[in-house]
N, C-alpha and C. Protein backbone atom coordinates (compact mmCIF):
# COMPACT_ATOMS: atom_id res chain seq x y z
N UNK A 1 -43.33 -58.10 -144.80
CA UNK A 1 -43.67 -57.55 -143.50
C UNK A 1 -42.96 -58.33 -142.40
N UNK A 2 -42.45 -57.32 -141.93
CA UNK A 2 -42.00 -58.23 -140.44
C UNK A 2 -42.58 -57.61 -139.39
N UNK A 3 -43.06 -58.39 -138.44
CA UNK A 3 -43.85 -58.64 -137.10
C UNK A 3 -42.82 -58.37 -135.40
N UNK A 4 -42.99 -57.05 -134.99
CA UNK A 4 -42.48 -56.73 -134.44
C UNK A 4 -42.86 -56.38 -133.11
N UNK A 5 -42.54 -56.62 -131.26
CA UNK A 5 -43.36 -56.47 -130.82
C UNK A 5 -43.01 -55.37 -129.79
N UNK A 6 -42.86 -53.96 -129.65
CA UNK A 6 -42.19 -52.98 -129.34
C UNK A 6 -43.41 -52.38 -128.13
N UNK A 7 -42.73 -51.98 -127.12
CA UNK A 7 -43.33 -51.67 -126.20
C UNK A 7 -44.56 -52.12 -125.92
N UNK A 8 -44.33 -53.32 -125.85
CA UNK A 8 -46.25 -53.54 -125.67
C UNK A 8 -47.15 -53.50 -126.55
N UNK A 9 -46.65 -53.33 -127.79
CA UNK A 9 -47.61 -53.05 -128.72
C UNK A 9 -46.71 -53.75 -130.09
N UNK A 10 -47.77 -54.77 -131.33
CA UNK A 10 -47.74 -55.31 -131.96
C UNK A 10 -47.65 -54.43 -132.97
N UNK A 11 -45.81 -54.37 -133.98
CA UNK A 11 -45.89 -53.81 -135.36
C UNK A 11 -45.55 -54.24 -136.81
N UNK A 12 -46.35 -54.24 -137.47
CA UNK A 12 -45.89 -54.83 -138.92
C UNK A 12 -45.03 -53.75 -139.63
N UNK A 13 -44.34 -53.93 -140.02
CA UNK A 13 -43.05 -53.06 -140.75
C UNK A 13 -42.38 -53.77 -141.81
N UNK A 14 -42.65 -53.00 -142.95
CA UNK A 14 -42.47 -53.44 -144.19
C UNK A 14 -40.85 -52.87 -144.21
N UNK A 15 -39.97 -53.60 -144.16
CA UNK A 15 -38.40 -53.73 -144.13
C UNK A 15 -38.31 -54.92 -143.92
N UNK A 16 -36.56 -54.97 -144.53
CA UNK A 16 -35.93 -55.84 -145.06
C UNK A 16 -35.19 -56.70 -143.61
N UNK A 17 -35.49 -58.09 -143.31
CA UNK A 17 -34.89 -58.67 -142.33
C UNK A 17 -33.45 -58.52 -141.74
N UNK A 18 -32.64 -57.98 -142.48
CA UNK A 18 -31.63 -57.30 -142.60
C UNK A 18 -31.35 -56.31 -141.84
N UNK A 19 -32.03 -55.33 -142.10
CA UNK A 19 -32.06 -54.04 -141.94
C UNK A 19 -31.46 -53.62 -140.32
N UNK A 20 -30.48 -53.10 -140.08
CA UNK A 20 -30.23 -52.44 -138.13
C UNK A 20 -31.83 -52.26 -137.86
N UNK A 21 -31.99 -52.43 -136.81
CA UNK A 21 -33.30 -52.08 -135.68
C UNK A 21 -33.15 -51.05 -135.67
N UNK A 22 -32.42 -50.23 -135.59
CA UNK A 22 -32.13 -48.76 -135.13
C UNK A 22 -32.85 -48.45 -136.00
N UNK A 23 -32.72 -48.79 -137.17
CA UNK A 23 -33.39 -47.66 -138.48
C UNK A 23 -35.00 -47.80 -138.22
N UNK A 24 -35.33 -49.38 -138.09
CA UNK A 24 -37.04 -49.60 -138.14
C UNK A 24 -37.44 -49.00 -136.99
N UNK A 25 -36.60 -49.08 -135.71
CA UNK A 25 -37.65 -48.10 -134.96
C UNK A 25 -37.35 -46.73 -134.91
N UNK A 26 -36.15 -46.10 -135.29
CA UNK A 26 -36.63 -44.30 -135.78
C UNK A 26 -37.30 -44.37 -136.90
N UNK A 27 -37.20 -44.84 -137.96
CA UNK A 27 -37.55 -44.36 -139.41
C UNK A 27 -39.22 -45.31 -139.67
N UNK A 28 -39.01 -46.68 -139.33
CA UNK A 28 -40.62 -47.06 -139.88
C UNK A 28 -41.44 -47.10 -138.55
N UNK A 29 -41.09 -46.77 -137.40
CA UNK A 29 -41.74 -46.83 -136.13
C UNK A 29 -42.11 -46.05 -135.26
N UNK A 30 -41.58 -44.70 -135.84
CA UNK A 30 -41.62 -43.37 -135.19
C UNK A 30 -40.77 -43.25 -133.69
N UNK A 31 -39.90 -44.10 -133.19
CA UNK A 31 -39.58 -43.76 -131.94
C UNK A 31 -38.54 -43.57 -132.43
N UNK A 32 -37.79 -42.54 -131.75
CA UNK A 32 -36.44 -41.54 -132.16
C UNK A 32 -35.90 -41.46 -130.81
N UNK A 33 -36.22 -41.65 -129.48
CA UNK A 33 -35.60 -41.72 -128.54
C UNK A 33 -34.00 -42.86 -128.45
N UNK A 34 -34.45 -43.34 -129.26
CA UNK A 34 -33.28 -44.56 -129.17
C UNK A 34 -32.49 -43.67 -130.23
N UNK A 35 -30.72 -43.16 -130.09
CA UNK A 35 -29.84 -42.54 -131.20
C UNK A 35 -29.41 -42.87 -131.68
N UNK A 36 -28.75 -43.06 -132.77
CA UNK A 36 -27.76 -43.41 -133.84
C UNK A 36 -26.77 -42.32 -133.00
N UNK A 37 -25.68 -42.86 -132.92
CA UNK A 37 -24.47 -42.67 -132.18
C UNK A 37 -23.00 -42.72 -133.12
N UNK A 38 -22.64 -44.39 -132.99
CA UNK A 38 -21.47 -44.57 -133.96
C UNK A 38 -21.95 -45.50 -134.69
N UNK A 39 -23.01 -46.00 -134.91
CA UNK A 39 -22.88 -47.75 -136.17
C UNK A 39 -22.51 -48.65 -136.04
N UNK A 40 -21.68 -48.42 -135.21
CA UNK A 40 -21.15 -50.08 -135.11
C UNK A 40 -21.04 -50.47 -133.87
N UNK A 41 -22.10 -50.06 -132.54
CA UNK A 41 -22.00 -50.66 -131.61
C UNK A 41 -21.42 -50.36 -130.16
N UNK A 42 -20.66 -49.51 -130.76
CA UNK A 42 -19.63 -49.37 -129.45
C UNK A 42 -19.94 -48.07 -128.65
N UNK A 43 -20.73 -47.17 -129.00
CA UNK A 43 -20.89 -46.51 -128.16
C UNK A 43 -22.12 -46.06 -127.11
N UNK A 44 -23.06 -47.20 -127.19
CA UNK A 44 -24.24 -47.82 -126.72
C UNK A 44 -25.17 -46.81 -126.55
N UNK A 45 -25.55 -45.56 -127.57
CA UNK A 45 -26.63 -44.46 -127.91
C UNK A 45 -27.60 -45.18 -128.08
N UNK A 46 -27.38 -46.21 -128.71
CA UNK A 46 -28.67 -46.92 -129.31
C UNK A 46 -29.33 -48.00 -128.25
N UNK A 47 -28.87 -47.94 -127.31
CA UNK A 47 -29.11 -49.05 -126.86
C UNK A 47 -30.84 -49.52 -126.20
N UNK A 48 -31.26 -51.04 -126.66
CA UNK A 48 -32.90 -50.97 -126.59
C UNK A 48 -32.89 -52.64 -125.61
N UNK A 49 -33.87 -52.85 -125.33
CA UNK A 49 -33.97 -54.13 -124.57
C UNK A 49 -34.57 -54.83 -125.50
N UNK A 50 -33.73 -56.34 -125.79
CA UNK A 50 -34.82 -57.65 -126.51
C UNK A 50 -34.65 -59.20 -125.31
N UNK A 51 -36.26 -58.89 -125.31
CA UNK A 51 -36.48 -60.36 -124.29
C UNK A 51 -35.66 -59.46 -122.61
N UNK A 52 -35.27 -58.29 -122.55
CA UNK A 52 -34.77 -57.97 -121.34
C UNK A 52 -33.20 -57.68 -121.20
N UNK A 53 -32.66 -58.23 -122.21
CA UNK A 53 -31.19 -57.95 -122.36
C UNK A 53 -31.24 -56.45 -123.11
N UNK A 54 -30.13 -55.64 -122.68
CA UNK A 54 -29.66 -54.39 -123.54
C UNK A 54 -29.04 -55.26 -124.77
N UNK A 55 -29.29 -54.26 -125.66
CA UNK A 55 -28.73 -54.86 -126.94
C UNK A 55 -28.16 -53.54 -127.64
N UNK A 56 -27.27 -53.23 -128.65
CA UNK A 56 -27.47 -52.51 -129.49
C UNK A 56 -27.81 -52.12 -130.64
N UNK A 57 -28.79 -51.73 -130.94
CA UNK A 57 -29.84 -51.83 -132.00
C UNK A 57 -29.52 -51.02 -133.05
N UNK A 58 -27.93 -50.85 -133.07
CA UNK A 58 -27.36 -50.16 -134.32
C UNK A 58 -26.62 -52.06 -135.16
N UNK A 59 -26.60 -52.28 -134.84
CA UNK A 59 -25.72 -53.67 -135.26
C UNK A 59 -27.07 -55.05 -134.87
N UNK A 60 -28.00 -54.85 -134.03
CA UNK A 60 -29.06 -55.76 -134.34
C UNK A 60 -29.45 -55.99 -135.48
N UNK A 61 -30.24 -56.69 -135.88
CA UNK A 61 -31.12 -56.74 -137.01
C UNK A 61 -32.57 -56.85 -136.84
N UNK A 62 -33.52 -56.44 -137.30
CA UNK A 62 -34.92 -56.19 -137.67
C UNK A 62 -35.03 -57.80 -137.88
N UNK A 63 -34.31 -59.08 -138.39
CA UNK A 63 -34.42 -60.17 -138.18
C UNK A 63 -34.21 -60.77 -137.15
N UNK A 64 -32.76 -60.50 -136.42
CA UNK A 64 -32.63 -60.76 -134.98
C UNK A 64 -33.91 -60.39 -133.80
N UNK A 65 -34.62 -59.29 -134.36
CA UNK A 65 -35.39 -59.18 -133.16
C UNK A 65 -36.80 -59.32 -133.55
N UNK A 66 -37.53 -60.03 -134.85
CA UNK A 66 -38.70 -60.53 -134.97
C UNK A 66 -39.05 -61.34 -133.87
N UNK A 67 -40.11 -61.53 -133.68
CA UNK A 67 -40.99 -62.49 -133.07
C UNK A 67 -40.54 -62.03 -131.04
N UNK A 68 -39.16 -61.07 -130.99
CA UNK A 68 -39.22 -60.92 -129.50
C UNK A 68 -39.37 -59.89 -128.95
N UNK A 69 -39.54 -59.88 -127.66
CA UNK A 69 -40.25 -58.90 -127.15
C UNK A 69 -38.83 -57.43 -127.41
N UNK A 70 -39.09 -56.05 -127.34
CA UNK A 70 -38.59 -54.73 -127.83
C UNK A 70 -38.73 -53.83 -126.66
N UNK A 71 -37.97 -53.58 -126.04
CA UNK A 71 -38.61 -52.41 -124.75
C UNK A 71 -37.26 -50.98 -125.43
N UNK A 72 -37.93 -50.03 -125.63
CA UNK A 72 -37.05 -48.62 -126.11
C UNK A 72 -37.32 -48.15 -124.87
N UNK A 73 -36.65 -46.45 -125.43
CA UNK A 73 -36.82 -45.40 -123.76
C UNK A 73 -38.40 -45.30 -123.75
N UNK A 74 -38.62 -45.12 -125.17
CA UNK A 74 -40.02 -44.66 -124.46
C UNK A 74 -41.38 -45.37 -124.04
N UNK A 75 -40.85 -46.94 -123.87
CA UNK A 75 -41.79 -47.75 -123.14
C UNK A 75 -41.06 -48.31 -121.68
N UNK A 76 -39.46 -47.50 -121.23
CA UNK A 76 -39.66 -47.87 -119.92
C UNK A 76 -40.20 -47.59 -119.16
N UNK A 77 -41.01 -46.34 -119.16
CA UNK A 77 -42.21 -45.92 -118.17
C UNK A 77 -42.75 -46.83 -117.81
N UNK A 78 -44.03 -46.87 -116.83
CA UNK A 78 -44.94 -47.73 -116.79
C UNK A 78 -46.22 -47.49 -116.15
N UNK A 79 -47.30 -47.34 -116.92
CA UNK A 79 -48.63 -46.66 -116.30
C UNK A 79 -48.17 -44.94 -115.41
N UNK A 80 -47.56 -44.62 -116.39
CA UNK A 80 -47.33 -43.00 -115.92
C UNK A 80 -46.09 -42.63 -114.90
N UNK A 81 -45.38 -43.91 -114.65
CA UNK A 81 -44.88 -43.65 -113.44
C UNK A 81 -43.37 -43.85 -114.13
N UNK A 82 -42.62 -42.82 -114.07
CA UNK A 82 -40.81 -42.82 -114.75
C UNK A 82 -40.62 -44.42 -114.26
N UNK A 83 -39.41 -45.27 -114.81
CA UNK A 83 -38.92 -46.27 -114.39
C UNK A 83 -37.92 -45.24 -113.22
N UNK A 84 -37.11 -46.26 -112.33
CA UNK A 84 -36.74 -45.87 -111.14
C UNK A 84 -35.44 -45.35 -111.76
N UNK A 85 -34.69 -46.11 -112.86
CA UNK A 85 -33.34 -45.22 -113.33
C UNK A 85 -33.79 -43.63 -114.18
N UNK A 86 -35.17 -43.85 -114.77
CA UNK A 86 -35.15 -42.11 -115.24
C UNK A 86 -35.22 -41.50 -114.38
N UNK A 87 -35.96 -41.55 -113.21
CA UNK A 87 -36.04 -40.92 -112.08
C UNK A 87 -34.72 -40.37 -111.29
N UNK A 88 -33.60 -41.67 -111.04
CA UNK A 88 -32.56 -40.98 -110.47
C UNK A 88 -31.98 -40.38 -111.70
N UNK A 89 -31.73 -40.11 -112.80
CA UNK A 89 -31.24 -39.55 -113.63
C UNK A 89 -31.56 -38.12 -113.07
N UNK A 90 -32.80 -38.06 -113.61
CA UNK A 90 -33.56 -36.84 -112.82
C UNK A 90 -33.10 -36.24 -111.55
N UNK A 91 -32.83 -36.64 -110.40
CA UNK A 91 -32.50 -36.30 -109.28
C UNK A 91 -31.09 -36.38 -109.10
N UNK A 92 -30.40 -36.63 -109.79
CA UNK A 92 -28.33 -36.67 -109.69
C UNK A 92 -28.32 -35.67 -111.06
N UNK A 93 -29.29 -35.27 -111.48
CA UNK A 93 -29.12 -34.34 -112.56
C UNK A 93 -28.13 -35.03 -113.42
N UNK A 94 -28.00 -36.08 -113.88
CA UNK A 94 -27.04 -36.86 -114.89
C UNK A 94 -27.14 -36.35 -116.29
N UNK A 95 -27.95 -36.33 -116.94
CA UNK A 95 -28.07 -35.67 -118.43
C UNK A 95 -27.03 -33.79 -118.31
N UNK A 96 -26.26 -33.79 -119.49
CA UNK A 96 -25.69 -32.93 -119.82
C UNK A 96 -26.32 -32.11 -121.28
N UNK A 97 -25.68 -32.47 -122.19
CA UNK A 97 -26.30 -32.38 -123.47
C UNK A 97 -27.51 -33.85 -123.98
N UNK A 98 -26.98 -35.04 -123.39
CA UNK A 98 -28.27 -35.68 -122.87
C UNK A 98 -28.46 -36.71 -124.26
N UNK A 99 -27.40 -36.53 -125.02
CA UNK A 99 -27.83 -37.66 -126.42
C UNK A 99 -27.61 -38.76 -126.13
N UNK A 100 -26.44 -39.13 -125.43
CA UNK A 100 -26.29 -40.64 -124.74
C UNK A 100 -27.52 -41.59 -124.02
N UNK A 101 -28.30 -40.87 -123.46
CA UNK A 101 -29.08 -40.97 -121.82
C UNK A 101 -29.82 -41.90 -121.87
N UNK A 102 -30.47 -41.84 -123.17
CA UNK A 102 -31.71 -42.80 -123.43
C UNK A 102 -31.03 -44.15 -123.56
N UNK A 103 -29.39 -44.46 -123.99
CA UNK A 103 -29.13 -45.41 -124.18
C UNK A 103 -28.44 -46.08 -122.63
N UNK A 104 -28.05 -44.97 -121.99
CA UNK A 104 -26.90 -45.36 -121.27
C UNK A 104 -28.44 -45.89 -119.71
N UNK A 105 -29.48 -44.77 -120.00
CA UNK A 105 -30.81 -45.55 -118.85
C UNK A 105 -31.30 -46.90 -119.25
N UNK A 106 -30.83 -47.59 -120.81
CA UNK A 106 -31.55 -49.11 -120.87
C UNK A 106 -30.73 -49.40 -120.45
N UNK A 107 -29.15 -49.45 -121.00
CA UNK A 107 -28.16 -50.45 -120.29
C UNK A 107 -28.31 -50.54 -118.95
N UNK A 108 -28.86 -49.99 -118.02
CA UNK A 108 -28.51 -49.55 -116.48
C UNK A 108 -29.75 -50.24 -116.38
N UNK A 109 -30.87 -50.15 -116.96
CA UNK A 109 -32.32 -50.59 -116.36
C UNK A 109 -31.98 -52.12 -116.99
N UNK A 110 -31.16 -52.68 -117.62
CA UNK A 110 -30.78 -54.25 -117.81
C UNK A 110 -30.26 -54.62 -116.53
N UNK A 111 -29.23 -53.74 -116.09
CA UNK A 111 -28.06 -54.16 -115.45
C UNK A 111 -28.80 -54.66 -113.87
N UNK A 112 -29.82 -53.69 -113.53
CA UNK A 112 -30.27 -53.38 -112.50
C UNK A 112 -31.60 -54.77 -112.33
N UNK A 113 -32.19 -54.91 -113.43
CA UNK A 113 -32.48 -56.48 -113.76
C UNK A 113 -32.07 -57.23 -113.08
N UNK A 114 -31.18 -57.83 -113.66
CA UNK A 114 -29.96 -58.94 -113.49
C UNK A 114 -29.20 -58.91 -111.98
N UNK A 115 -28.66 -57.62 -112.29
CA UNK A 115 -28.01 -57.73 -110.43
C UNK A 115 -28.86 -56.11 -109.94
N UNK A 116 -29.49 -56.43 -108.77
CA UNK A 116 -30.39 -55.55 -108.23
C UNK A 116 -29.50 -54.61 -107.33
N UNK A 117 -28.42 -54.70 -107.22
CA UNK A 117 -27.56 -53.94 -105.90
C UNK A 117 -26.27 -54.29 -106.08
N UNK A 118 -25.61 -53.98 -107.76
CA UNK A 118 -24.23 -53.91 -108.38
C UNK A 118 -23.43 -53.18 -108.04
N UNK A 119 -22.01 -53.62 -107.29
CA UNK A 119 -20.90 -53.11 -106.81
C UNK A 119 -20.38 -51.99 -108.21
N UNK A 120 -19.39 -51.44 -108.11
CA UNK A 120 -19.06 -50.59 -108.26
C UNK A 120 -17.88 -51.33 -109.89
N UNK A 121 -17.36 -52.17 -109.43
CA UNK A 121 -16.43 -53.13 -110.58
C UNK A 121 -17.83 -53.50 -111.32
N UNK A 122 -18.88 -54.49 -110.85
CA UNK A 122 -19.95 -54.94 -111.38
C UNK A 122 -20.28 -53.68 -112.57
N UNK A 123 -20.36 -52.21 -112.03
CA UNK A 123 -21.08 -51.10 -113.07
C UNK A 123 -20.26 -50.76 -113.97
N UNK A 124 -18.76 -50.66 -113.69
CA UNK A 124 -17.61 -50.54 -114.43
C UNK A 124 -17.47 -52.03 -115.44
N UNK A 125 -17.67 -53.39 -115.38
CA UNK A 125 -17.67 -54.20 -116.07
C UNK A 125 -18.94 -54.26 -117.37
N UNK A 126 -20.28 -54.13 -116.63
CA UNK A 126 -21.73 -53.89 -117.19
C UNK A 126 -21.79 -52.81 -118.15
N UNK A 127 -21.72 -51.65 -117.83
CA UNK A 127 -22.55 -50.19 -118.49
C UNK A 127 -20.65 -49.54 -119.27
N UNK A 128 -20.33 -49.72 -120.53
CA UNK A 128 -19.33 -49.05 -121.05
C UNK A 128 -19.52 -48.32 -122.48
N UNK A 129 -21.21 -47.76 -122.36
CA UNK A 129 -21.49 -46.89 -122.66
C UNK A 129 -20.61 -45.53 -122.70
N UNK A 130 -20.37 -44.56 -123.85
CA UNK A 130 -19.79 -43.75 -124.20
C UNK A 130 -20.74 -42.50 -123.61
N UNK A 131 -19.86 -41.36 -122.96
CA UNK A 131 -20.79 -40.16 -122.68
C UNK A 131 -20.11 -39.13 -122.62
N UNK A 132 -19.82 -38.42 -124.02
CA UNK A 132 -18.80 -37.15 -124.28
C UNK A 132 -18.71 -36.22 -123.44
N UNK A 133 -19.85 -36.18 -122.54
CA UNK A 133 -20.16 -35.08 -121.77
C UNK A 133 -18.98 -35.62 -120.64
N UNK A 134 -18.79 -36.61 -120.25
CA UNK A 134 -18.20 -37.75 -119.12
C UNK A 134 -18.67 -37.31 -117.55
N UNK A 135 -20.42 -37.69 -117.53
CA UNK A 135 -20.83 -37.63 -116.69
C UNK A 135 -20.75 -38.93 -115.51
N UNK A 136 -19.76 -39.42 -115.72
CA UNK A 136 -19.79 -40.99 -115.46
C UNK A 136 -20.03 -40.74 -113.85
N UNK A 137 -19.36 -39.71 -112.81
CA UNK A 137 -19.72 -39.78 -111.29
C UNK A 137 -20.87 -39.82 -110.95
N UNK A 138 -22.18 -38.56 -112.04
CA UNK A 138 -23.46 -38.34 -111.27
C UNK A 138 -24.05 -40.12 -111.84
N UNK A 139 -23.55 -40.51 -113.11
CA UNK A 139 -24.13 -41.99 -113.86
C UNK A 139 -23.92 -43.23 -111.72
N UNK A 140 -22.78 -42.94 -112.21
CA UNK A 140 -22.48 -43.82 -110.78
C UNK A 140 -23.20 -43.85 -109.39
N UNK A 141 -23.81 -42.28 -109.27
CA UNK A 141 -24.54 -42.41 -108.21
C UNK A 141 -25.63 -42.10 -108.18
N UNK A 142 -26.19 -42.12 -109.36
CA UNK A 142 -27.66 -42.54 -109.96
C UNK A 142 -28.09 -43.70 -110.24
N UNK A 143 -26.94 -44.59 -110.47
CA UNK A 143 -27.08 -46.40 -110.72
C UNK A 143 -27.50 -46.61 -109.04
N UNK A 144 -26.86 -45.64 -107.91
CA UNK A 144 -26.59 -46.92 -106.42
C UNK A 144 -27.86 -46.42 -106.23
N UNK A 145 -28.48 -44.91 -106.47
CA UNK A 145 -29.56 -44.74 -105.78
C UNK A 145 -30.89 -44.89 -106.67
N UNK A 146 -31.13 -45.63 -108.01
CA UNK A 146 -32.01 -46.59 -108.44
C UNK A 146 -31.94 -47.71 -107.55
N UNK A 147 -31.15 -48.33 -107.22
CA UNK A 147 -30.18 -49.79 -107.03
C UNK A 147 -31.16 -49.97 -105.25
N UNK A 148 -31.35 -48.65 -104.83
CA UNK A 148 -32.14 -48.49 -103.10
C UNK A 148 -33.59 -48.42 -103.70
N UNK A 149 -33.84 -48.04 -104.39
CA UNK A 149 -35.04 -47.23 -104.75
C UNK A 149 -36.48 -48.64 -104.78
């Protein structure tokens, strides 16, 4: 059993320390908001928060992230209220076909962490998240107007 602590809430999950994160939280954890994308990282679908950093939880490990804290899409809410990047998502209408979103709103809700009011190089250096759709203008001005919010 490994001891896992995902949105606020404490999980034992019988998998192998090994194992990508990605898999324990779609397959033994029930959250599917986070995607399997490419496997190896680079195209940040998967992307989940440990301890507050974006990570990608296709190339994490279920060992790498014992004992620390796990935030997915579907615990950035908070007491009912969207986090401020789903929200501008919502309002710049950013989602297209929308498989990226969940990953490309943690990277952005890290980024927005760390630097609260990121220049434009800053978002281009930070978030190089993949988005076939290449919504990257409404992404851009959904980052500045979280970034006010």
């Amino acid at each position: 059993m490994t001891v896992l602590f995902v949105n606020g809430a404490k999980m034992d999950l019988d998998v192998e320390p090994d194992t990508p994160l990605l898999w324990a939280l779609r397959e033994n954890a029930g959250l599917t908001g986070t995607k399997y994308g490419c496997g190896i990282g680079e195209c940040g679908a998967c992307t989940v928060h440990i301890d507050g950093q974006a990570v990608r939880s296709c190339t994490a490990t279920v060992g790498d992230a014992a004992g620390r804290t796990i935030t997915t899409i579907e615990g950035l809410a908070q007491k009912g209220a969207l986090h401020r990047v789903q929200q501008a998502w919502i309002d710049f209408d950013v989602p297209q076909c929308g498989y990226c979103q969940s990953g490309m709103i943690m990277a952005v809700a890290a980024l927005l962490a760390e630097k609260p009011q990121p220049t434009d190089e800053e978002i281009d250096a930070a978030i190089d998240n993949i988005c076939r759709c290449g919504t990257f203008q409404q992404v851009r001005e959904a980052i500045h107007a979280a970034a006010k919010a």
